[in-house]
C-alpha atoms as a PDB file:
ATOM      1  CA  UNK A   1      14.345   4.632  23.367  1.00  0.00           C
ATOM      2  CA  UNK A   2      17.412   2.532  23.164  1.00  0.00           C
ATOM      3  CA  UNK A   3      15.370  -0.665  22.458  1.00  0.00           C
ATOM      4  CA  UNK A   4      14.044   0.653  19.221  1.00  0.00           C
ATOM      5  CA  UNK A   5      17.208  -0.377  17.297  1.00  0.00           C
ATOM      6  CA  UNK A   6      17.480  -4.363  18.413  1.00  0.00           C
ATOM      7  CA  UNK A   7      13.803  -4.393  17.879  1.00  0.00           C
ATOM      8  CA  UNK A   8      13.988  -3.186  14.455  1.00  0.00           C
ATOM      9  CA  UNK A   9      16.804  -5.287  13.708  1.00  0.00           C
ATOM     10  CA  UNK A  10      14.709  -8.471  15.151  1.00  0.00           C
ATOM     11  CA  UNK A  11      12.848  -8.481  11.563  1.00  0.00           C
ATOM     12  CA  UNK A  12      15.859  -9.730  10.202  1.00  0.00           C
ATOM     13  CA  UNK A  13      17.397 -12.286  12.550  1.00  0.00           C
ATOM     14  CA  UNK A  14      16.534 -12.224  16.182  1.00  0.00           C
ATOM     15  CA  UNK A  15      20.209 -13.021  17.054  1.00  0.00           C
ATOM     16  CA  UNK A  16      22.015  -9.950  16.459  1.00  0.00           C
ATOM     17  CA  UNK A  17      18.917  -8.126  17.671  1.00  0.00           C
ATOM     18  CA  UNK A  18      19.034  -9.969  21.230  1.00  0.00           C
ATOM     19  CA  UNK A  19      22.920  -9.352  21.296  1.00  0.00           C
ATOM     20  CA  UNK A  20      21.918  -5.680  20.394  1.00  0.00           C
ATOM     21  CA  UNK A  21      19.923  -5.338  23.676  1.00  0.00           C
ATOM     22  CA  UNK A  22      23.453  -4.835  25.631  1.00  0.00           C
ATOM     23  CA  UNK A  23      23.277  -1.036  25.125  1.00  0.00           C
ATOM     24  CA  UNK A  24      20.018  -1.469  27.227  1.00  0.00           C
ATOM     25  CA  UNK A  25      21.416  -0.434  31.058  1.00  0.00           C
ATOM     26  CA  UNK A  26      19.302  -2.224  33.166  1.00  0.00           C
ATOM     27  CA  UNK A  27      18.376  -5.407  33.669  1.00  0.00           C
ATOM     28  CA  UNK A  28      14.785  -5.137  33.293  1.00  0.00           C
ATOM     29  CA  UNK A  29      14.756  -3.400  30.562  1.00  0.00           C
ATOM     30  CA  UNK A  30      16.980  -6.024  28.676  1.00  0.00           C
ATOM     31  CA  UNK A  31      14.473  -8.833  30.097  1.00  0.00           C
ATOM     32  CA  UNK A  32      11.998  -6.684  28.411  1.00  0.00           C
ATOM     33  CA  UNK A  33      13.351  -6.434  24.967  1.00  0.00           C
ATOM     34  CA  UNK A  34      14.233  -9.958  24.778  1.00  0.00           C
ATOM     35  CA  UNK A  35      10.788 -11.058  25.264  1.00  0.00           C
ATOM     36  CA  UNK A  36       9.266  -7.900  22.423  1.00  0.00           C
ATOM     37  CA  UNK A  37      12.347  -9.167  20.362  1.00  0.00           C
ATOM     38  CA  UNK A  38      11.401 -12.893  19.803  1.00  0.00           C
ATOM     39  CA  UNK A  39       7.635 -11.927  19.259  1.00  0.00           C
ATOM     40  CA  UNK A  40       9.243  -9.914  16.003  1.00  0.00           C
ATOM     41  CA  UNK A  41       8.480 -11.754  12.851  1.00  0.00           C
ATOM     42  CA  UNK A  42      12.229 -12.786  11.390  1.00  0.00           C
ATOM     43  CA  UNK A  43      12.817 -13.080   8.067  1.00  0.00           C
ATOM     44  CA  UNK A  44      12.582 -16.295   8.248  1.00  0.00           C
ATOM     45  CA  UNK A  45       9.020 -15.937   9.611  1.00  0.00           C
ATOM     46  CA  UNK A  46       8.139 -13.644   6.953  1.00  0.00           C
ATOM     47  CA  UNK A  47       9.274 -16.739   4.165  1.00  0.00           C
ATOM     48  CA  UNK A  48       6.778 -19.017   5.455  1.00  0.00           C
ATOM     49  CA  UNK A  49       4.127 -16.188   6.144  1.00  0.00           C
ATOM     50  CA  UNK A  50       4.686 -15.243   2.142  1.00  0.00           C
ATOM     51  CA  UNK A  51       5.398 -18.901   1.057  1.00  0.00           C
ATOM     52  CA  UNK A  52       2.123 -20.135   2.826  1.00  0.00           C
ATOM     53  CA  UNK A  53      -0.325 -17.575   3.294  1.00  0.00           C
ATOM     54  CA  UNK A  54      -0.075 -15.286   0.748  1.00  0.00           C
ATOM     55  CA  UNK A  55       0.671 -17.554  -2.048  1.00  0.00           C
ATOM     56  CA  UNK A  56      -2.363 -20.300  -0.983  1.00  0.00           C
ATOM     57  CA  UNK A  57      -4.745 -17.688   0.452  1.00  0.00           C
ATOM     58  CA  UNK A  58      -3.838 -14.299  -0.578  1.00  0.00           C
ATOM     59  CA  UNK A  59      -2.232 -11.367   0.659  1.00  0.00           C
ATOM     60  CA  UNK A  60      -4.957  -9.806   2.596  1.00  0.00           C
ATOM     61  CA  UNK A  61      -4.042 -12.879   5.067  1.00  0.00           C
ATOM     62  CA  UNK A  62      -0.847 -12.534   5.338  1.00  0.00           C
ATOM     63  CA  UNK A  63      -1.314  -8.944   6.249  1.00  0.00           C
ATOM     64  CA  UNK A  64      -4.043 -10.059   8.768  1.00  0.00           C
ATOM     65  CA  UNK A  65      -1.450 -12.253  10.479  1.00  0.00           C
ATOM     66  CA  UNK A  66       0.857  -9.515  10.637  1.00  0.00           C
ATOM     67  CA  UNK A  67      -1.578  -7.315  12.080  1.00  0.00           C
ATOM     68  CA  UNK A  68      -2.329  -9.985  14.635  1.00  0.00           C
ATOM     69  CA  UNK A  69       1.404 -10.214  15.559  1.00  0.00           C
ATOM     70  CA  UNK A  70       1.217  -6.607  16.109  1.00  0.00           C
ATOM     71  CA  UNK A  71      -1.637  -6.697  18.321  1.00  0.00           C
ATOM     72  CA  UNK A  72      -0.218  -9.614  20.360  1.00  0.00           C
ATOM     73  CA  UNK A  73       3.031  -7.719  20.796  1.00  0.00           C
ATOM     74  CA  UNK A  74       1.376  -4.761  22.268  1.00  0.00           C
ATOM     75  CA  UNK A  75      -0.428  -6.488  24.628  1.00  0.00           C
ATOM     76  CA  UNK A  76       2.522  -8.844  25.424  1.00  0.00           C
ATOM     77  CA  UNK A  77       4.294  -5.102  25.945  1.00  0.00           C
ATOM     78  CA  UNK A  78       1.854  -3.406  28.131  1.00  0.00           C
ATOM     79  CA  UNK A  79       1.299  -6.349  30.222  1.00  0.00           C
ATOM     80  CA  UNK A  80       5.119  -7.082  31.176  1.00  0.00           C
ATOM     81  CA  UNK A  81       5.487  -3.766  31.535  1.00  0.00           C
ATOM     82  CA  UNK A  82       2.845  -4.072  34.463  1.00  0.00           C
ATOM     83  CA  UNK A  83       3.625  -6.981  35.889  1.00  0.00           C
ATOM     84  CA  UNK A  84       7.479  -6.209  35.791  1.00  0.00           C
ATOM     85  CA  UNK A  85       7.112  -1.924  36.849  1.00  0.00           C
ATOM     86  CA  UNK A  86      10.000  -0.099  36.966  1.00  0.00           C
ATOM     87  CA  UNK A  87      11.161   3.636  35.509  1.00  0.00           C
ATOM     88  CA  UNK A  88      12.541   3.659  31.900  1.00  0.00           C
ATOM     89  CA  UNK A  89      15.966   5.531  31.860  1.00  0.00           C
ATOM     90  CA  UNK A  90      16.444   8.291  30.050  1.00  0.00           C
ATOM     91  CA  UNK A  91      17.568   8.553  26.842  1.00  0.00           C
ATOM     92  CA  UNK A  92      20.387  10.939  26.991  1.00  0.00           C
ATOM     93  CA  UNK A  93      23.487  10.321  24.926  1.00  0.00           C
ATOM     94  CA  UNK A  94      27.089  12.243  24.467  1.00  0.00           C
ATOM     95  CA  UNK A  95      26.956  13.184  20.923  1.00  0.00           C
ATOM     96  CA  UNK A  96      30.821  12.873  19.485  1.00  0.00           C
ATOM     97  CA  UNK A  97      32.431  15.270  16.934  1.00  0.00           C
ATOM     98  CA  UNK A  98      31.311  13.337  13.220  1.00  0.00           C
ATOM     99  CA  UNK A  99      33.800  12.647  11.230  1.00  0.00           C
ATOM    100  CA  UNK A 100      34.434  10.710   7.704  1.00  0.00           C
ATOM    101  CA  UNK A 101      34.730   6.859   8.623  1.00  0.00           C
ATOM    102  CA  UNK A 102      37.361   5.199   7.462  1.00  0.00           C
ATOM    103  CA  UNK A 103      36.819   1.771   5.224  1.00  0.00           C
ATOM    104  CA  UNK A 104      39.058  -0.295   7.637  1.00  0.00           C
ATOM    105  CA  UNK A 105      37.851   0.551  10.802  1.00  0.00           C
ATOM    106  CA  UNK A 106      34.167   0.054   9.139  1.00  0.00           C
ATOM    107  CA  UNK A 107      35.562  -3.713   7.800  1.00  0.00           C
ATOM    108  CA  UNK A 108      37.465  -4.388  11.141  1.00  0.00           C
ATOM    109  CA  UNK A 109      34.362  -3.342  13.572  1.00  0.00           C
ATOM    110  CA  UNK A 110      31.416  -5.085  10.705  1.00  0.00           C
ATOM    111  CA  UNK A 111      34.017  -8.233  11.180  1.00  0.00           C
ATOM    112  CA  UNK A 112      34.057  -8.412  14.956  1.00  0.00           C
ATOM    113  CA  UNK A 113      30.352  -7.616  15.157  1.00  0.00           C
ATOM    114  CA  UNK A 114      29.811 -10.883  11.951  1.00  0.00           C
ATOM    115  CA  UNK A 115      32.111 -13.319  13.846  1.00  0.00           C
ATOM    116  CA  UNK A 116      30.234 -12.655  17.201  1.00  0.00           C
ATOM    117  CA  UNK A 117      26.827 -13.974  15.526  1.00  0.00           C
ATOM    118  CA  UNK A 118      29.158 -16.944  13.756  1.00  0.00           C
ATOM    119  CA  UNK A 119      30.671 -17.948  16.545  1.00  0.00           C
ATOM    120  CA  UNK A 120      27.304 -18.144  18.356  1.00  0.00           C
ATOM    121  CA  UNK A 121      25.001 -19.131  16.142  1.00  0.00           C
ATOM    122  CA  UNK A 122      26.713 -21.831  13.546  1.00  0.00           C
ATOM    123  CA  UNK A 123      27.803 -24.924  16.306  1.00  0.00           C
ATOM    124  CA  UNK A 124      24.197 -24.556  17.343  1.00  0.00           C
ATOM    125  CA  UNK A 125      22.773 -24.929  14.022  1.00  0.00           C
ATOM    126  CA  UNK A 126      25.397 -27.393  12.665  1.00  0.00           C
ATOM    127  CA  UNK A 127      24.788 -29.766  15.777  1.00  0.00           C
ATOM    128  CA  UNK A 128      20.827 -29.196  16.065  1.00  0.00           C
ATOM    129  CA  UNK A 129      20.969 -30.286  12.389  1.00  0.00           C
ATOM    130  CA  UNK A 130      22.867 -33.634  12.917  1.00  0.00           C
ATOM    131  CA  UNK A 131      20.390 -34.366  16.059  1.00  0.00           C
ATOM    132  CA  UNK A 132      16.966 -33.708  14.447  1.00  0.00           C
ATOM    133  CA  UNK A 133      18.418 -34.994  10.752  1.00  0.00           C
ATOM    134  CA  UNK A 134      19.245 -38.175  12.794  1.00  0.00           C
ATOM    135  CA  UNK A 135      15.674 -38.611  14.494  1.00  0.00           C
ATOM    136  CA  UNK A 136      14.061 -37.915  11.047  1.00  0.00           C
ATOM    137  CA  UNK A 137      15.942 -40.870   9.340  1.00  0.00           C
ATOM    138  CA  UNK A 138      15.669 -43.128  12.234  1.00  0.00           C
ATOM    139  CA  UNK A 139      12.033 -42.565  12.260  1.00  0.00           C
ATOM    140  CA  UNK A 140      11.595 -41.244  16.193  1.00  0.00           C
ATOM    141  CA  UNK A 141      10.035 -38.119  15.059  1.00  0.00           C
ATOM    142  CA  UNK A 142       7.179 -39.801  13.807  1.00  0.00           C
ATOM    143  CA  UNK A 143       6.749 -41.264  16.993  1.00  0.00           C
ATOM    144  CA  UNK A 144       6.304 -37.987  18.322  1.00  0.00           C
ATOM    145  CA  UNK A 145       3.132 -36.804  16.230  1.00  0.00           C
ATOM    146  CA  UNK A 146       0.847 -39.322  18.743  1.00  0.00           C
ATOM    147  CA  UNK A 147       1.369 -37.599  22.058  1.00  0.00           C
ATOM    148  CA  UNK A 148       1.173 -33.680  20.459  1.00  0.00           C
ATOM    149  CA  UNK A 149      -1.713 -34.858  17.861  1.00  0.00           C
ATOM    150  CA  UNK A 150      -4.468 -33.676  20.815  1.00  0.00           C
ATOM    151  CA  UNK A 151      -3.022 -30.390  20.693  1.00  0.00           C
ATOM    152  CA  UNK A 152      -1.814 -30.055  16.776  1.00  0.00           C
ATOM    153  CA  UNK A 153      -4.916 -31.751  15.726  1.00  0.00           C
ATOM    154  CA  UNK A 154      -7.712 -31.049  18.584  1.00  0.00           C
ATOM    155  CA  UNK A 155      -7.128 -27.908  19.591  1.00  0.00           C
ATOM    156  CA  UNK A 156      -5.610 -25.846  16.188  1.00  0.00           C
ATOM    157  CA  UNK A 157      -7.415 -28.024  13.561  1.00  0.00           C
ATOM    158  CA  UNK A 158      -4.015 -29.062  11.848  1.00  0.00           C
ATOM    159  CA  UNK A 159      -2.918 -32.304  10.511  1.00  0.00           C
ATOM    160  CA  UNK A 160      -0.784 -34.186  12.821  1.00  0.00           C
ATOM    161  CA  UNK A 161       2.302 -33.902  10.385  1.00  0.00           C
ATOM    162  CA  UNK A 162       2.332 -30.562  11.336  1.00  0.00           C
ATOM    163  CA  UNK A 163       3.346 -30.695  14.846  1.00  0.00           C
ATOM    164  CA  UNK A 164       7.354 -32.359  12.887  1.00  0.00           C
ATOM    165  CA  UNK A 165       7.273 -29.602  11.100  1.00  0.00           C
ATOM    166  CA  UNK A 166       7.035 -27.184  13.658  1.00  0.00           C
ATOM    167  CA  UNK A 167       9.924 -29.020  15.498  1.00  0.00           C
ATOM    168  CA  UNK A 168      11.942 -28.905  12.445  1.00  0.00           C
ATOM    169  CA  UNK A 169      11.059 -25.168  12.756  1.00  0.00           C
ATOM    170  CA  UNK A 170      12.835 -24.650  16.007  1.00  0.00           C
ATOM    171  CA  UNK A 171      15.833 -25.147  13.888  1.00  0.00           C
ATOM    172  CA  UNK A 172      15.062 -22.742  11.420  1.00  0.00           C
ATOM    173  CA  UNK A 173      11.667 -21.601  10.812  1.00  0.00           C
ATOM    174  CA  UNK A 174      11.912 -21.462   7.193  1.00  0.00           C
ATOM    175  CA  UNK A 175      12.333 -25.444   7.519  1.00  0.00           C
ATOM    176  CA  UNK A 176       8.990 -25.969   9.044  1.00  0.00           C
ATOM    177  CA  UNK A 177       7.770 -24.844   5.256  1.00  0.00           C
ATOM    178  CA  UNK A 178      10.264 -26.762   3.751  1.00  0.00           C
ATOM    179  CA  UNK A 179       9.081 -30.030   5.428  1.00  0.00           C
ATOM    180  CA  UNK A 180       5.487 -29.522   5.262  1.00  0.00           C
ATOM    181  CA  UNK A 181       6.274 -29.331   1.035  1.00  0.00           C
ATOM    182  CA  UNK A 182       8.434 -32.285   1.531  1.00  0.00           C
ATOM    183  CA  UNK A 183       5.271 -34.241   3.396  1.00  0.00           C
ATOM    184  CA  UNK A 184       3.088 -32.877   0.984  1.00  0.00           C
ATOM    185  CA  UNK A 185       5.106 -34.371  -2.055  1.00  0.00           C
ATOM    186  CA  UNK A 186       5.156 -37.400   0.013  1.00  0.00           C
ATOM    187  CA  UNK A 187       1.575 -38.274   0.421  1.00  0.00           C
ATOM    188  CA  UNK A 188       0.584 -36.384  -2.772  1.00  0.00           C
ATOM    189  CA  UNK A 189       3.115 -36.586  -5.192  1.00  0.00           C
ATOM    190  CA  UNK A 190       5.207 -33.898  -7.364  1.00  0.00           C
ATOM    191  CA  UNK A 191       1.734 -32.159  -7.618  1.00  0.00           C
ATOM    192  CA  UNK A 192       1.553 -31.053  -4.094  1.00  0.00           C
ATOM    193  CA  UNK A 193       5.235 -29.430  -4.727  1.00  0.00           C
ATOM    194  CA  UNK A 194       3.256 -26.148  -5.987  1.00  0.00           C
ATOM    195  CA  UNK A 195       0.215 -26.614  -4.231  1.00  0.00           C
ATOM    196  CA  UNK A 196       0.293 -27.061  -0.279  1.00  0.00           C
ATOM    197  CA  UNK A 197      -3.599 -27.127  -0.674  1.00  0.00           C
ATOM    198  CA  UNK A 198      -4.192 -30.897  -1.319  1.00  0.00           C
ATOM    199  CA  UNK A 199      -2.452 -30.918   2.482  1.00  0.00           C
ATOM    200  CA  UNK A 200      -3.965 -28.271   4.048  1.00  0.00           C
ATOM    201  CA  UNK A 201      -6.803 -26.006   3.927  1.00  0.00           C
ATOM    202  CA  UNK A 202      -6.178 -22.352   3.663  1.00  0.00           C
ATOM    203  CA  UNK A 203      -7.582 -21.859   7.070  1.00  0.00           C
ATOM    204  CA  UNK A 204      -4.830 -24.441   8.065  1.00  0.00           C
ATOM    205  CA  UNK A 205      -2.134 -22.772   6.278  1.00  0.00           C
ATOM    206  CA  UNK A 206      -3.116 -19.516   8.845  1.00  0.00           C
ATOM    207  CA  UNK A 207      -3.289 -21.176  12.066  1.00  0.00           C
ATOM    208  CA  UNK A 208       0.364 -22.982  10.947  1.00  0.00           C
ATOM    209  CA  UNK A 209       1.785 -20.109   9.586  1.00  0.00           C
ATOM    210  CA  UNK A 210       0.855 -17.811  12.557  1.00  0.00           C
ATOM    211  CA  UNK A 211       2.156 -20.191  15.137  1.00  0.00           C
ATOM    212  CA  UNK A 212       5.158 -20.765  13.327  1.00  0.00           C
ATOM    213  CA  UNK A 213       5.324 -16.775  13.605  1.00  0.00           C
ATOM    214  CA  UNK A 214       4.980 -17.055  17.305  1.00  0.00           C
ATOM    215  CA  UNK A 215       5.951 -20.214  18.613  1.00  0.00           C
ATOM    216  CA  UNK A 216       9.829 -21.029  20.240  1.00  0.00           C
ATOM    217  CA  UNK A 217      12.778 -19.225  18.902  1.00  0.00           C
ATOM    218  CA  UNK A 218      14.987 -20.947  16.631  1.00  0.00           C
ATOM    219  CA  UNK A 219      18.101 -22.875  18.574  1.00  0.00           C
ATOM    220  CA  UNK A 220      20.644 -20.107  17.313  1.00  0.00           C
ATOM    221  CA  UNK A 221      18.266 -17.413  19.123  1.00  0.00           C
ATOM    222  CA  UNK A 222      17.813 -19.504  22.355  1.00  0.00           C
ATOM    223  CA  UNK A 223      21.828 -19.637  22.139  1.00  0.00           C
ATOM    224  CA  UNK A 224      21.908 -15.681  21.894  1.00  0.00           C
ATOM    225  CA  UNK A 225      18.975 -15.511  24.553  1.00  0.00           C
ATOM    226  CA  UNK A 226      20.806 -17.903  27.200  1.00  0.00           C
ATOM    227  CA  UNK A 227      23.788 -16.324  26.495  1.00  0.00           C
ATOM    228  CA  UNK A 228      22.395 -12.600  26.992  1.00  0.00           C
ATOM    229  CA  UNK A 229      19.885 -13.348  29.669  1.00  0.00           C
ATOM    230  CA  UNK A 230      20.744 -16.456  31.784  1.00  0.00           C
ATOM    231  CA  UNK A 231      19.386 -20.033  30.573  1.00  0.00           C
ATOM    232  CA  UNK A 232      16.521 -19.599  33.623  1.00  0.00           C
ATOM    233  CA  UNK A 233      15.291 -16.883  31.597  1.00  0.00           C
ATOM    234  CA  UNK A 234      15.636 -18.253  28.226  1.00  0.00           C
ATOM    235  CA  UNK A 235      13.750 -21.329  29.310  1.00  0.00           C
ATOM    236  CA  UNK A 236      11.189 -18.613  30.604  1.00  0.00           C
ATOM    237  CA  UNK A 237      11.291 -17.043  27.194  1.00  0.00           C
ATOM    238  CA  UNK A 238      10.941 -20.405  25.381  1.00  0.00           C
ATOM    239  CA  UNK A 239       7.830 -21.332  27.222  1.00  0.00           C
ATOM    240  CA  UNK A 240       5.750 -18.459  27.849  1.00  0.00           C
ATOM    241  CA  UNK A 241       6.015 -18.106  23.895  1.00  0.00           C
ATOM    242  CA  UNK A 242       4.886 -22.002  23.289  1.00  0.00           C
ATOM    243  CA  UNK A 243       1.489 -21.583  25.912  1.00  0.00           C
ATOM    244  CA  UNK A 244       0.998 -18.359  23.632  1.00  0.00           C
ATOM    245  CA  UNK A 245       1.610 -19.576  20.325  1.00  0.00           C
ATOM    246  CA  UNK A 246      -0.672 -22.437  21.274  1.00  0.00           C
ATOM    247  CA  UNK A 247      -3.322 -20.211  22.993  1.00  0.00           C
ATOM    248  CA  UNK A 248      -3.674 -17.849  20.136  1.00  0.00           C
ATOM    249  CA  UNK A 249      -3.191 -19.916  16.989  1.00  0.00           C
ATOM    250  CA  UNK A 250      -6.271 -22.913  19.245  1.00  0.00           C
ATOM    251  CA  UNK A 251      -8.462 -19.067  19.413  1.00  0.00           C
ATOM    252  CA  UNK A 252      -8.032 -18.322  16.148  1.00  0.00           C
ATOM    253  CA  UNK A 253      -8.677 -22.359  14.719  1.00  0.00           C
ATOM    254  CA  UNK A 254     -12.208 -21.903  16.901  1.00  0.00           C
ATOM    255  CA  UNK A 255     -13.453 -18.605  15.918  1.00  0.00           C
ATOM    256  CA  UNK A 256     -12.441 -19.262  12.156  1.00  0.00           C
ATOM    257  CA  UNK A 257     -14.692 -22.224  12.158  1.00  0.00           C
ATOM    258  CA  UNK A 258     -17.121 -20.784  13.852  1.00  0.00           C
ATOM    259  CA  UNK A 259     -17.532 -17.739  11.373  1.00  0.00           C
ATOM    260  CA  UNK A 260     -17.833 -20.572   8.961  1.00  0.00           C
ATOM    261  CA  UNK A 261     -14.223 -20.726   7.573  1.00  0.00           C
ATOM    262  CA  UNK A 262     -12.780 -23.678   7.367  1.00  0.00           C
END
């Protein structure tokens, strides 16, 4: 029962929602939560969901990829739960005497809570910025669209750009959008700026939206994760959720095509 709050809270930033699974009292269960928690569409998520699919195809998509989401996380749910057993504590809590809360101990608690999540989460952005900003203007992470273009291209049925922008996206995931405008406008012109389609198909824009939804955290979440969890588990985290975003979003590329939409 305890887990239902830093879930919730995951479909705004996963970060505070991971450091929210510390009221969670065992191990397993926090293990648990983490994994449910990074599988929750962020806000971020949700602008490139919006900004691709429902703008491009419509909104019945989007809603389908959401609904997707939800199925995978109930699956991903029931099947930790039996491959990791255990007995869910109970969810008994000391209920204090209420009382009218005072503005500064409100301000003083939201600040220690605030500077937590900046403490944690800017250095990683700030430096993961300088390191992939460098390999874009240097030109490596072009070089890197050969060896992932069997998968990207192959497999999901994307353009071979796609596979920066979903690096970019570990970042921030609203960046993977960003760039694939950016490419767009690039090979296109100021005419692709409002219209992704002369890149991508809106069968595309799915698949890429709905492993952006599922692929690897963003670095400020894999901060909060290694920090919460242990890096061992974190790496765990990382790439059970790359073999499923790649499983899932190669399924749905293949059985789109197959039911003739392409």
């Amino acid at each position: 029962g305890r887990a239902i709050i830093p879930i919730i809270a995951g479909a705004g930033c996963n970060v505070p929602a991971i450091i929210g699974t510390r009221v969670l009292t065992t191990t397993r269960e926090r293990l648990l939560a983490g994994i449910l928690i990074v599988l929750v569409p962020c806000s971020a998520r949700t602008a490139v969901i919006f900004g691709a699919v429902a703008y491009y195809a419509g909104w019945q998509y989007a809603l389908l990829i959401y609904g997707i989401l939800l199925v995978l996380w109930v699956l991903v749910g029931l099947g930790l739960n039996r491959i990791m057993p255990g007995a869910s504590t109970g969810l008994v809590m000391e209920m204090f005497p209420f009382r009218r809360p005072h503005l500064k101990t409100i301000l003083r608690k939201t600040w220690f809570r605030f500077k937590a999540f900046i403490y944690l989460a800017a250095p990683i952005l700030i430096f993961g910025s300088v390191i992939l900003g460098a390999l874009y203007n240097t030109g490596l992470l072009w070089d890197l669209t050969t060896p992932m273009s069997p998968v990207i291209e192959g497999w999901m049925g994307l353009p071979a750009v796609a596979g920066l922008t979903l690096i970019m996206g570990i970042l921030r995931k609203e960046l993977a959008l960003q760039l694939l405008v950016t490419l767009a406008i690039v090979e296109y012109g100021d005419a692709a700026r409002d219209n992704l389609l002369l890149l991508m198909t809106k069968q595309q824009l799915f698949v890429f939206a709905l492993v952006t939804a599922i692929y690897i955290p963003c670095v400020a979440t894999i901060a909060a994760l290694g920090r919460e969890l242990g890096w061992k588990k974190s790496l765990a985290i990382m790439s059970f959720t790359i073999v499923l975003a790649v499983l899932v979003g190669g399924l749905v590329n293949q059985f789109s095509r197959a039911v003739g939409w392409s």
